[in-house]
N, C-alpha and C. Protein backbone atom coordinates (compact mmCIF):
# COMPACT_ATOMS: atom_id res chain seq x y z
N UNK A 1 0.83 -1.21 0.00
CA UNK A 1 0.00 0.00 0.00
C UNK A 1 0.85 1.24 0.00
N UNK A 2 1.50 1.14 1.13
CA UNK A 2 2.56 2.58 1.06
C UNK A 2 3.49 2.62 -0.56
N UNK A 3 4.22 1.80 -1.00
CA UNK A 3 4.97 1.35 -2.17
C UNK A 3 4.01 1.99 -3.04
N UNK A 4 2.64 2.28 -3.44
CA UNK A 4 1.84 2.23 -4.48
C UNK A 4 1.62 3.33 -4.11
N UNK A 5 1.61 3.96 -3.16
CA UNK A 5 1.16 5.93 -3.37
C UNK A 5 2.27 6.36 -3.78
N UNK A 6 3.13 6.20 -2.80
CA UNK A 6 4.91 6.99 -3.03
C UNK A 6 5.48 6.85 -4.66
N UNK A 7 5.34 5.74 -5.09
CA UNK A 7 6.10 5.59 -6.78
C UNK A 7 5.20 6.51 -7.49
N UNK A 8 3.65 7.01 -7.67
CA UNK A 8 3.39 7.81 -8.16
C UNK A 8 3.61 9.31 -7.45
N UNK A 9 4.09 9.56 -6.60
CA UNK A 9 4.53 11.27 -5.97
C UNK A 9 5.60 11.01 -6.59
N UNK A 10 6.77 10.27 -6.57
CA UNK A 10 7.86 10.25 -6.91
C UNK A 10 8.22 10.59 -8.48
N UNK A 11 7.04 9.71 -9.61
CA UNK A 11 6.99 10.08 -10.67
C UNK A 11 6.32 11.43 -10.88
N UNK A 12 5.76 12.00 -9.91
CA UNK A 12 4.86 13.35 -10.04
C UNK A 12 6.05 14.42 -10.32
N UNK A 13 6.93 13.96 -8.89
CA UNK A 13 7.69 14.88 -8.66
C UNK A 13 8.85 14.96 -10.13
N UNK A 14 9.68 14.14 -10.16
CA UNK A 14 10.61 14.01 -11.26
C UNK A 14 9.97 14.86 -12.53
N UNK A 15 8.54 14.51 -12.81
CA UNK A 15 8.04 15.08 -13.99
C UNK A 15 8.10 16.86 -13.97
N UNK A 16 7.90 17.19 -13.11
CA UNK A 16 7.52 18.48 -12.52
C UNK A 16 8.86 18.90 -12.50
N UNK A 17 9.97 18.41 -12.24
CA UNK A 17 11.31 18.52 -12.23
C UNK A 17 11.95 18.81 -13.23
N UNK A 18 11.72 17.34 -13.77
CA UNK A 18 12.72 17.48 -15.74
C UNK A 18 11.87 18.25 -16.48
N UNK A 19 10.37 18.51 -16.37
CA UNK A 19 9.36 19.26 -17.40
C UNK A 19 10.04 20.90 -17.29
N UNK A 20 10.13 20.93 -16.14
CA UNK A 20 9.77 22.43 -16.42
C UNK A 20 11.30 23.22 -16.80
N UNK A 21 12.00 22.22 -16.45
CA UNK A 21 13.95 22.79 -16.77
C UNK A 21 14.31 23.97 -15.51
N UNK A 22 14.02 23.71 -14.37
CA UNK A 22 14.11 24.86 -13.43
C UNK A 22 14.60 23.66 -12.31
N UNK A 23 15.83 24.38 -12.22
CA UNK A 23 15.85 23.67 -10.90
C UNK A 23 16.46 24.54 -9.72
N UNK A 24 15.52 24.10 -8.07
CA UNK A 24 15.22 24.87 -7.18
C UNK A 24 16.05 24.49 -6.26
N UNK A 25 17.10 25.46 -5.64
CA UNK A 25 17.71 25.36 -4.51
C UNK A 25 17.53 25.77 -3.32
N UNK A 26 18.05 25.25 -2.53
CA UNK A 26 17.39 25.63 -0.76
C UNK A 26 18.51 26.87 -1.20
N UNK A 27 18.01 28.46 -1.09
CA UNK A 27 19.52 28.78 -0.73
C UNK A 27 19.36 29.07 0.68
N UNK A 28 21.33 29.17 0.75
CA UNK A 28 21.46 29.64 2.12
C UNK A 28 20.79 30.87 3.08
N UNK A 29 20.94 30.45 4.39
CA UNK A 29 20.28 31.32 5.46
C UNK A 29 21.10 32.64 5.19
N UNK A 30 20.56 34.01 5.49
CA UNK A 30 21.41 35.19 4.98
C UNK A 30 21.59 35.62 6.28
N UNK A 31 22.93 35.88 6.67
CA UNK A 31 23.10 36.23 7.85
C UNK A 31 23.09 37.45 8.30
N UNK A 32 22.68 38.35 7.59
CA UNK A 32 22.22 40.26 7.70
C UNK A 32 23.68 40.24 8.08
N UNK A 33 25.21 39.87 8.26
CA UNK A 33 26.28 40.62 8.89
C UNK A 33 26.41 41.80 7.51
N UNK A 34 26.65 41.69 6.58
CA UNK A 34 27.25 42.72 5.95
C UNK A 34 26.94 43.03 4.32
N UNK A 35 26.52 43.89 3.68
CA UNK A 35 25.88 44.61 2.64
C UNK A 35 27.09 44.99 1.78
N UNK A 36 27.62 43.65 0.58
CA UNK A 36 28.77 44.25 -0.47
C UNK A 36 28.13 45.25 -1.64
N UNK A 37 28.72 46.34 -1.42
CA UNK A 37 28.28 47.31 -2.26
C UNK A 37 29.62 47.20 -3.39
N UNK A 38 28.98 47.19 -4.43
CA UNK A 38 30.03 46.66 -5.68
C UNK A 38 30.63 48.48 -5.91
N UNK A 39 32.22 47.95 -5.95
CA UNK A 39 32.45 50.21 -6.21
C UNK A 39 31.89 50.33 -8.08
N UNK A 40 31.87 51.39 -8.25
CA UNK A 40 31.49 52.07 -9.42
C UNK A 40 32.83 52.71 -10.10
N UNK A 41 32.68 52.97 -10.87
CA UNK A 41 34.00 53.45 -11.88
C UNK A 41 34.76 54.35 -11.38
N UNK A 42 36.03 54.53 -11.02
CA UNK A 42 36.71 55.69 -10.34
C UNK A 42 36.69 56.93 -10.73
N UNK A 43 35.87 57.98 -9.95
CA UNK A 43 35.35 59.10 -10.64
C UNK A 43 37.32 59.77 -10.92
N UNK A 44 37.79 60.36 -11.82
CA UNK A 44 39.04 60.87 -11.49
C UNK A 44 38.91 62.32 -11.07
N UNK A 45 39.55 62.69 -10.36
CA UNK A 45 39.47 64.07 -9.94
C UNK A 45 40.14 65.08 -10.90
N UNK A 46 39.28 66.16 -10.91
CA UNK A 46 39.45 67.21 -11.83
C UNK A 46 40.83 68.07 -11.19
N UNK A 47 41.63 68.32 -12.07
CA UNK A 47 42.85 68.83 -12.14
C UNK A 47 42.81 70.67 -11.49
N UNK A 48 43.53 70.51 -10.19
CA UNK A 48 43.17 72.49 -9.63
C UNK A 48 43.70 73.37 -10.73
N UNK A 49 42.76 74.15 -10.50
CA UNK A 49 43.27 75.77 -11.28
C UNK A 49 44.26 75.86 -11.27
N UNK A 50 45.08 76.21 -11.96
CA UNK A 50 46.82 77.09 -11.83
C UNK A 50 46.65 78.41 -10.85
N UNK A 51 47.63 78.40 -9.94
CA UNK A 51 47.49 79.75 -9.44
C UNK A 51 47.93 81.00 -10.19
N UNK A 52 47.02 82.35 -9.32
CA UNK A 52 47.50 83.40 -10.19
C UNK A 52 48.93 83.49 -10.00
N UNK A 53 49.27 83.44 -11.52
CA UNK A 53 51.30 83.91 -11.81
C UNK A 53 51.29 85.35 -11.67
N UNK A 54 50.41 86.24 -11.80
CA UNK A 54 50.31 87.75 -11.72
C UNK A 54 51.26 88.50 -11.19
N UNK A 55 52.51 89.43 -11.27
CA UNK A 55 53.62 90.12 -10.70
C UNK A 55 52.98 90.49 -9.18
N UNK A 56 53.84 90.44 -8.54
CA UNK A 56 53.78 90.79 -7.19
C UNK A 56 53.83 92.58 -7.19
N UNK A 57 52.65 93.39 -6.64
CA UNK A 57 52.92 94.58 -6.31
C UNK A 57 53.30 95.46 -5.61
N UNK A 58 54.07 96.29 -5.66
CA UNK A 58 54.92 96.62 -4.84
C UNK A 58 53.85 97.76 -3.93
N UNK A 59 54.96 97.68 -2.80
CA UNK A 59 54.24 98.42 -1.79
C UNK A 59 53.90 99.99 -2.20
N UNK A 60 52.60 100.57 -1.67
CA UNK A 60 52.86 101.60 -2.13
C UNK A 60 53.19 102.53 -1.01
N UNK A 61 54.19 103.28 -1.69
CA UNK A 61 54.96 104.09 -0.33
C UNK A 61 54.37 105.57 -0.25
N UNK A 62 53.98 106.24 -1.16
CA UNK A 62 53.18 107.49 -0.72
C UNK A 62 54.71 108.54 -1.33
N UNK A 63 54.03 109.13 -2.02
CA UNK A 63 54.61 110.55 -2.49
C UNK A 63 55.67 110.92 -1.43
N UNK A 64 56.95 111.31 -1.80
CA UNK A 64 57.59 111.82 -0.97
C UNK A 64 57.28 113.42 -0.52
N UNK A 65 57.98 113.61 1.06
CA UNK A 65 57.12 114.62 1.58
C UNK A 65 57.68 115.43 0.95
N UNK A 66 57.32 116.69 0.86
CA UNK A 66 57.59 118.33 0.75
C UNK A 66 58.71 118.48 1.75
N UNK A 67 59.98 118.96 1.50
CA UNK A 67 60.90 119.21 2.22
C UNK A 67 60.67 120.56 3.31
N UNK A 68 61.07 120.31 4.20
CA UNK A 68 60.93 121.13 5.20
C UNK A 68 61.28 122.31 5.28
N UNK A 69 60.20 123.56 5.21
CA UNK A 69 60.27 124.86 4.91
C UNK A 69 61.74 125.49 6.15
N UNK A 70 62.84 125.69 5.30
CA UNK A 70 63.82 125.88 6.24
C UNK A 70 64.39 127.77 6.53
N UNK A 71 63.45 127.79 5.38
CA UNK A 71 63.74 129.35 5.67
C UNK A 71 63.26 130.04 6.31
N UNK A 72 63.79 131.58 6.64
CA UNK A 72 63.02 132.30 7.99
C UNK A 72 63.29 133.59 7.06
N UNK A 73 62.34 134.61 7.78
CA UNK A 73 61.78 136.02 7.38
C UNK A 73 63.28 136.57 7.70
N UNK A 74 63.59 137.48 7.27
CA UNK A 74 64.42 138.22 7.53
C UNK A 74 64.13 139.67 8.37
N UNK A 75 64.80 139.52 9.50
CA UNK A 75 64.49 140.90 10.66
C UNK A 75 64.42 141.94 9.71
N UNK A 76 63.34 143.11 10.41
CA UNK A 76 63.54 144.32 9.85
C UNK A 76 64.86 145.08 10.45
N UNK A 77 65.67 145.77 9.32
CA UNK A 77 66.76 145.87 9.63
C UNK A 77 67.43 147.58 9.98
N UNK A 78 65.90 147.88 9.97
CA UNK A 78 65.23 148.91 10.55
C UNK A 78 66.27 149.90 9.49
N UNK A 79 65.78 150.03 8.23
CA UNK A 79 66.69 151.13 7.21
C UNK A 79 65.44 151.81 6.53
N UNK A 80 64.42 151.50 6.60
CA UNK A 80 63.73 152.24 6.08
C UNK A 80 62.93 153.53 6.55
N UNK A 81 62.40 154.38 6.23
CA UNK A 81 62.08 155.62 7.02
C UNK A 81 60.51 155.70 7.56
N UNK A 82 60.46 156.10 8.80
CA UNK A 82 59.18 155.80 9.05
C UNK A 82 58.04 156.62 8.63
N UNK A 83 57.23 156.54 8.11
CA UNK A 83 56.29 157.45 7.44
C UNK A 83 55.63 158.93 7.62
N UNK A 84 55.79 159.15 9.32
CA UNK A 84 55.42 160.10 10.00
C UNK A 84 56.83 161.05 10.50
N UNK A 85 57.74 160.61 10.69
CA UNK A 85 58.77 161.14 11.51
C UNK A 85 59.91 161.17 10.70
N UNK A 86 59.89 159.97 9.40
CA UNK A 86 61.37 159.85 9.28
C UNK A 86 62.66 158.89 9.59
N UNK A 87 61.93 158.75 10.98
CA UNK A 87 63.09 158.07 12.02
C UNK A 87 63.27 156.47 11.01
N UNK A 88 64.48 155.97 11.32
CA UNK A 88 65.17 154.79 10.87
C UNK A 88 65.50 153.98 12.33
N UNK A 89 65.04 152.57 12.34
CA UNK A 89 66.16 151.20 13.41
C UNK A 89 65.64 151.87 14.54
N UNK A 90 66.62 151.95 15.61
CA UNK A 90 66.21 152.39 16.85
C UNK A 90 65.97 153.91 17.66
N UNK A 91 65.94 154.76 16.21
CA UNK A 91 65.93 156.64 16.63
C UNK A 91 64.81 156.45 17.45
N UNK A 92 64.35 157.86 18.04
CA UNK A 92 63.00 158.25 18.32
C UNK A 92 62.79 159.14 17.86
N UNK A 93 61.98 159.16 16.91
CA UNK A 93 61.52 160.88 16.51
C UNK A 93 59.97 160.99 16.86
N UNK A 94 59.45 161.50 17.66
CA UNK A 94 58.29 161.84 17.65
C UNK A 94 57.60 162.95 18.15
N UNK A 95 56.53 163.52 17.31
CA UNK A 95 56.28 164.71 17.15
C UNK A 95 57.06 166.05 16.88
N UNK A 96 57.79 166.72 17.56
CA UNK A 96 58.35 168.31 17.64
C UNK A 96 59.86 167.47 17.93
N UNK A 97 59.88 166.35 18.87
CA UNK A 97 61.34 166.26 18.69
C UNK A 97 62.05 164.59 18.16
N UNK A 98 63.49 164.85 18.11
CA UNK A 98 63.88 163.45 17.63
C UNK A 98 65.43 163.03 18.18
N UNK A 99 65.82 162.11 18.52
CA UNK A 99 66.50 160.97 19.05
C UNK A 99 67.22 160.57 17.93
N UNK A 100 68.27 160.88 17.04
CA UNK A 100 68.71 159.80 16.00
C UNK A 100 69.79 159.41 16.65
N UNK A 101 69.73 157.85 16.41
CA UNK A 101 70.52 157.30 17.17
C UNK A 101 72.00 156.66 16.05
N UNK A 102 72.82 156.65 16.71
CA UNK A 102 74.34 156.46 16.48
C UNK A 102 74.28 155.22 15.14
N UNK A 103 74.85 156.17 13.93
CA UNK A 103 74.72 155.45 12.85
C UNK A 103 73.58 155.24 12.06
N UNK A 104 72.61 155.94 12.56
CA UNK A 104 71.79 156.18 11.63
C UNK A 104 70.97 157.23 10.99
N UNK A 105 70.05 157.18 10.25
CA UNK A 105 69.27 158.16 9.54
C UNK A 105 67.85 158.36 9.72
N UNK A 106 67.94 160.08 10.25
CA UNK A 106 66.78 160.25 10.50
C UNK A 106 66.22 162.02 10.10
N UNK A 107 64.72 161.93 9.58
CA UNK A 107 64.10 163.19 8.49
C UNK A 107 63.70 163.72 10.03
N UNK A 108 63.40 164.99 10.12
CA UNK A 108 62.04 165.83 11.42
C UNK A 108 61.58 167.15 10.08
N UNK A 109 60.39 166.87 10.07
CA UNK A 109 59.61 167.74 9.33
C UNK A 109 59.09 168.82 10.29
N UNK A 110 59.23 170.29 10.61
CA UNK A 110 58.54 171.02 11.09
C UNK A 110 58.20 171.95 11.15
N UNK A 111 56.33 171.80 11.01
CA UNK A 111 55.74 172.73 10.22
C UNK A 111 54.65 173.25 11.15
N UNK A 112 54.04 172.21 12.46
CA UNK A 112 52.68 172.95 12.97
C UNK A 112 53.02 173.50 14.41
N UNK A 113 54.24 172.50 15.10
CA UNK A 113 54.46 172.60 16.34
C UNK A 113 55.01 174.14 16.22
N UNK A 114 55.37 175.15 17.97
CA UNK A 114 55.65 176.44 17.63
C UNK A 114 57.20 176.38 17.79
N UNK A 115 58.00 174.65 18.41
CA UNK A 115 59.48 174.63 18.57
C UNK A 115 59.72 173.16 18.09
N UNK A 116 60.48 173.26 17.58
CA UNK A 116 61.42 171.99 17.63
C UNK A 116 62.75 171.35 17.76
N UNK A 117 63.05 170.86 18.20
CA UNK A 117 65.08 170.29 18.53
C UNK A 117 65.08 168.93 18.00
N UNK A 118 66.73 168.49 17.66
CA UNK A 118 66.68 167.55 17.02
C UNK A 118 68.22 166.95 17.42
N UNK A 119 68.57 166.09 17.97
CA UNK A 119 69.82 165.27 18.76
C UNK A 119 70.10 164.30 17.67
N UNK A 120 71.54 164.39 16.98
CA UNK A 120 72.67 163.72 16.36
C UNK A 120 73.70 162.80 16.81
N UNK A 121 73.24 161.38 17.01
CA UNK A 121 74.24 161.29 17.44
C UNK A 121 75.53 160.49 17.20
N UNK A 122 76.66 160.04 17.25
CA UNK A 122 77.86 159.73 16.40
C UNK A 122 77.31 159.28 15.20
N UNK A 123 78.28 159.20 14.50
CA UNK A 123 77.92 159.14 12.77
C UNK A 123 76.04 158.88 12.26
N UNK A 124 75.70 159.61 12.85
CA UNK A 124 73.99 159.50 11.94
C UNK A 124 74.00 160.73 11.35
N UNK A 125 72.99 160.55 10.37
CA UNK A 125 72.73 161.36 9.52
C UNK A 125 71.66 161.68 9.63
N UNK A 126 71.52 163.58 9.47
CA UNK A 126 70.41 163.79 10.24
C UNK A 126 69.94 165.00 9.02
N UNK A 127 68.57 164.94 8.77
CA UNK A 127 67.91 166.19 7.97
C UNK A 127 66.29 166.98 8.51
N UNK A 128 66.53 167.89 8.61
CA UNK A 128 65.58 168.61 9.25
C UNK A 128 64.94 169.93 8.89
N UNK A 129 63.63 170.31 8.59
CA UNK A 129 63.26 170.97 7.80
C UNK A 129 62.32 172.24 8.66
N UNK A 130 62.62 173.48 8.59
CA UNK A 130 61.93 173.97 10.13
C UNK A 130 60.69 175.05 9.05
N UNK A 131 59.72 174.99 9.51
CA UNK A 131 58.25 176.12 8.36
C UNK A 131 58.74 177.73 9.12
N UNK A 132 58.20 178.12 8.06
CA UNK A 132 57.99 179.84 8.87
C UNK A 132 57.48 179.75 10.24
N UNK A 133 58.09 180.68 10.95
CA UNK A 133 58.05 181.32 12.49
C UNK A 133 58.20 180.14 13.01
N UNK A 134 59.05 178.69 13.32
CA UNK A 134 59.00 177.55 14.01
C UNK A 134 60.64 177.77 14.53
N UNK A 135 60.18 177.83 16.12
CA UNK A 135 61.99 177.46 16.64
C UNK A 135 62.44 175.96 16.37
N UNK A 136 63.41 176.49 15.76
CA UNK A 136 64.23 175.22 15.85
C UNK A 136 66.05 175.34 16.41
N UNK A 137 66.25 173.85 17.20
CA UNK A 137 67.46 173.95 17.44
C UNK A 137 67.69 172.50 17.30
N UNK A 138 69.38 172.42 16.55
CA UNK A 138 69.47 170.93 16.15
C UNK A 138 70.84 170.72 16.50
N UNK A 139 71.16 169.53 17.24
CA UNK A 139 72.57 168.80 17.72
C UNK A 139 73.01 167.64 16.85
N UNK A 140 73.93 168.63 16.31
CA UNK A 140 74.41 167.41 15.59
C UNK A 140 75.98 167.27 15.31
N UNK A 141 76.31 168.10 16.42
CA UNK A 141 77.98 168.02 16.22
C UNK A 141 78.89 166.34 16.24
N UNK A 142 78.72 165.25 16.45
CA UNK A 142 78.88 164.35 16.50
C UNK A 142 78.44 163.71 15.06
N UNK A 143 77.73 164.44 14.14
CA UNK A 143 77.09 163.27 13.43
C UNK A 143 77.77 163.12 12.00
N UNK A 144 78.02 162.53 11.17
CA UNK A 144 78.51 162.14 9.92
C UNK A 144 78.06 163.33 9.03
N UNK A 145 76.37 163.72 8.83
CA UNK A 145 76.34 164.93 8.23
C UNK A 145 75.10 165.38 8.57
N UNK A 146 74.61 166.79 8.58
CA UNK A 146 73.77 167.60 8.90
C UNK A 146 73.12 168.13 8.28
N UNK A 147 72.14 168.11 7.27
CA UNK A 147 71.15 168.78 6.66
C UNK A 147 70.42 169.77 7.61
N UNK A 148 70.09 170.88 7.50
CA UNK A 148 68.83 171.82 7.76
C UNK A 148 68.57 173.00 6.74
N UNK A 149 67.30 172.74 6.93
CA UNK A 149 66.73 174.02 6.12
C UNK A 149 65.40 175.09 7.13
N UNK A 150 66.36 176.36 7.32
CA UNK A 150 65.52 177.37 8.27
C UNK A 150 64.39 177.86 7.83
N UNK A 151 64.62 178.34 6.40
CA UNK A 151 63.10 178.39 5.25
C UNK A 151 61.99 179.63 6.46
N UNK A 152 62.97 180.64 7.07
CA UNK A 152 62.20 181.38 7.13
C UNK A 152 61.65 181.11 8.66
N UNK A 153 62.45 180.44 9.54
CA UNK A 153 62.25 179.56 10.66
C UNK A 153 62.38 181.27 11.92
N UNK A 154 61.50 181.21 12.89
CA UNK A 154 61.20 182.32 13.55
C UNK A 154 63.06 182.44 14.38
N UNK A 155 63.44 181.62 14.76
CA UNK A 155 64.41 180.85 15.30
C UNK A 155 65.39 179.68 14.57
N UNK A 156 67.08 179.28 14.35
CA UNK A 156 67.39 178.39 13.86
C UNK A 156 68.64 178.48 14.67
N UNK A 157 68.84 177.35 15.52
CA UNK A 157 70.11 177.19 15.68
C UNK A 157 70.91 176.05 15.73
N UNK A 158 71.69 175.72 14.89
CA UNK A 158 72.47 174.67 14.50
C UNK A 158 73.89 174.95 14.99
N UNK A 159 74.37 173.33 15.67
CA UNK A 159 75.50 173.01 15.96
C UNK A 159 75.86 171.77 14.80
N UNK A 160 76.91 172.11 13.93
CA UNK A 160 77.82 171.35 13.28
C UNK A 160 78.39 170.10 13.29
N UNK A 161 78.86 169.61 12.68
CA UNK A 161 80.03 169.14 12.85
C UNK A 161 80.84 169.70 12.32
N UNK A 162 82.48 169.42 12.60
CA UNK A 162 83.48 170.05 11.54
C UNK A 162 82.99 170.08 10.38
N UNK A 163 82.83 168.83 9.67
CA UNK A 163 82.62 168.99 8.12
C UNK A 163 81.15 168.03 7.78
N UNK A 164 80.85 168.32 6.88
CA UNK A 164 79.00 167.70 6.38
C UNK A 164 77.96 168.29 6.67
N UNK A 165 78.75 169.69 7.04
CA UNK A 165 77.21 170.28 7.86
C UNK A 165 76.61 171.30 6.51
N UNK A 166 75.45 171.32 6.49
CA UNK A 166 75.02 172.37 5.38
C UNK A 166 73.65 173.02 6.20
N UNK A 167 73.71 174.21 6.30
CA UNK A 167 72.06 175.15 6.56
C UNK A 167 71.54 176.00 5.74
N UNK A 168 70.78 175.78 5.36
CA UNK A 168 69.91 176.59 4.52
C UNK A 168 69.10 177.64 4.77
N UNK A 169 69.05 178.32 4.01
CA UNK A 169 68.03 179.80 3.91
C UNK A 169 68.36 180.05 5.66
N UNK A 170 69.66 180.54 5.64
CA UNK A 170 69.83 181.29 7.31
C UNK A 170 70.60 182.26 6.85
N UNK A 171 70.46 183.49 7.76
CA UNK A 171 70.90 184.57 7.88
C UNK A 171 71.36 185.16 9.02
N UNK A 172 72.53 184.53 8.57
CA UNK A 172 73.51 184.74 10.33
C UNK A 172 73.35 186.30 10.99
N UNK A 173 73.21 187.04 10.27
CA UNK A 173 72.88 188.06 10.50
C UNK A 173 71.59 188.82 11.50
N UNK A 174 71.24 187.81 11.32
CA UNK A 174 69.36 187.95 11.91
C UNK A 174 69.53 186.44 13.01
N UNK A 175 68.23 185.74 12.87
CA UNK A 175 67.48 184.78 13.49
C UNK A 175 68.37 183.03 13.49
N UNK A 176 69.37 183.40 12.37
CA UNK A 176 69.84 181.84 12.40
C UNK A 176 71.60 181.90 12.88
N UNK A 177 71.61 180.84 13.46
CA UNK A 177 72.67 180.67 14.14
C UNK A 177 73.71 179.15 14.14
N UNK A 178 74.58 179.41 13.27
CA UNK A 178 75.66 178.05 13.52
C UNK A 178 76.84 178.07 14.20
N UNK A 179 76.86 176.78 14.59
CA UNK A 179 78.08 176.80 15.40
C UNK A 179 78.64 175.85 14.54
N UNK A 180 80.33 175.75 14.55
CA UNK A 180 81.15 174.34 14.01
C UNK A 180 81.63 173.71 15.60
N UNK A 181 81.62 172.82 15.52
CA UNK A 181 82.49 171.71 16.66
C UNK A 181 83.40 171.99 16.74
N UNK A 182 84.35 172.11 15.91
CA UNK A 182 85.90 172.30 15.36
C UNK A 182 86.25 173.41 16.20
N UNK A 183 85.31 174.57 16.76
CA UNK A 183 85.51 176.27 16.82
C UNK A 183 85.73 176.69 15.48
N UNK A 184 85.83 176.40 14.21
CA UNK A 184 86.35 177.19 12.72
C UNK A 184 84.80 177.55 12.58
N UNK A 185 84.59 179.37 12.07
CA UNK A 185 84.18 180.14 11.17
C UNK A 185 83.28 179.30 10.41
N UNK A 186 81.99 179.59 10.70
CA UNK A 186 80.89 179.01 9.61
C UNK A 186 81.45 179.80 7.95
N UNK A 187 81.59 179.06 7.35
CA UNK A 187 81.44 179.94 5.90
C UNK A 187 79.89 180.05 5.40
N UNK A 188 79.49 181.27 4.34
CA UNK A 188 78.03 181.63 4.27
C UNK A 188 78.36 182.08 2.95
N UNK A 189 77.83 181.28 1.93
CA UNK A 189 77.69 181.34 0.41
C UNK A 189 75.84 182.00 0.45
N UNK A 190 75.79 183.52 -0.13
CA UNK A 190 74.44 183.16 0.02
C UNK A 190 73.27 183.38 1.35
N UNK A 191 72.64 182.20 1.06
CA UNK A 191 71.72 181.93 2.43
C UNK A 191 72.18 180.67 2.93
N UNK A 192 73.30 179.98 2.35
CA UNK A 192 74.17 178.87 2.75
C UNK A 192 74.96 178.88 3.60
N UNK A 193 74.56 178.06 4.53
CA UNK A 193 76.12 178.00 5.81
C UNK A 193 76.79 176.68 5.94
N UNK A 194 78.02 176.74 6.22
CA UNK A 194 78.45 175.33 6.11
C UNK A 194 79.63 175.37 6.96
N UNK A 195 79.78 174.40 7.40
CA UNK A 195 81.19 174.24 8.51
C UNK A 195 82.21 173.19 7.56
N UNK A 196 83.52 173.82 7.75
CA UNK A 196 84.48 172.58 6.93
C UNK A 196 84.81 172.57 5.80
């Protein structure tokens, strides 16, 4: 009985086997340890940029400075005449009288005051101009040279030097009066007086 079922499963099976051309394997148990991932084509890496070759620039240094202003004003050297008086450097001339000081040059204009005097002293040069009816008296025996002009001066009296002295429009005779340093004789060309 058993012999007579089994030979036909057996032929069932074989048929089912060789018919169909498939044949079925137990496969193996999969043991989840590990997942082969097949690699893919080696990507190649793209070649870096060249760096910039570009010249190196130089530092920039800034305009050179402006050289250093080394010059200086030059002192007044006090030679010029002062607008009101005349006076030059360190004289004093102001108003009716004047101060010229040693070695230098100095004008006295006088025309409103009712006197005026005027001090010479070593080598300055002194000029002085006196208006109608104005006293004037001027020292200048010490000085290099002496300009005056009396021009009619109420009063004029001038002291000399030996030589450089010149007075104008005086009349020794009358109102104007020179002296020389020296003691020598004014000479008088005129209305001209002069020592020397």
């Amino acid at each position: 009985m058993k012999r007579s079922i089994l030979r036909p499963l057996l032929i069932l099976s074989l048929g089912v086997g060789f018919g169909s051309g498939c044949i079925i394997t137990d496969g193996g148990g999969d043991d989840g340890d590990s997942i082969t991932v097949g690699d893919g084509p080696s990507d190649d890496s793209g070649s870096g940029g060249d760096g910039d070759s570009g010249g190196t620039s130089a530092s920039d240094t800034g305009n050179d400075d402006a050289p250093a202003d080394t010059g200086t004003e030059g002192g007044d050297t006090g030679t010029g005449a002062d607008d009101s008086t005349g006076q030059t450097g360190g004289s004093a001339c102001v108003g009716d009288s004047c101060v010229c000081g040693a070695g230098e040059t100095c004008e006295l204009w006088c025309e409103d005051p009712a006197s005026c005097e005027m001090a010479c002293e070593a080598q300055s040069s002194c000029d002085m101009t006196c208006a109608d009816g104005v006293l004037c008296a001027v020292e200048c025996s010490g000085a290099s040279s002496c300009a005056v002009e009396c021009a009619g001066s109420a009063t004029c009296a001038v002291t000399c030097p030996a030589t450089g002295c010149v007075v104008e429009n005086c009349d020794l005779a009358g109102v104007c009066a020179v002296t020389c340093a020296d003691g020598s004789v004014p000479s008088q060309d005129g209305s001209t007086v002069t020592c020397g």
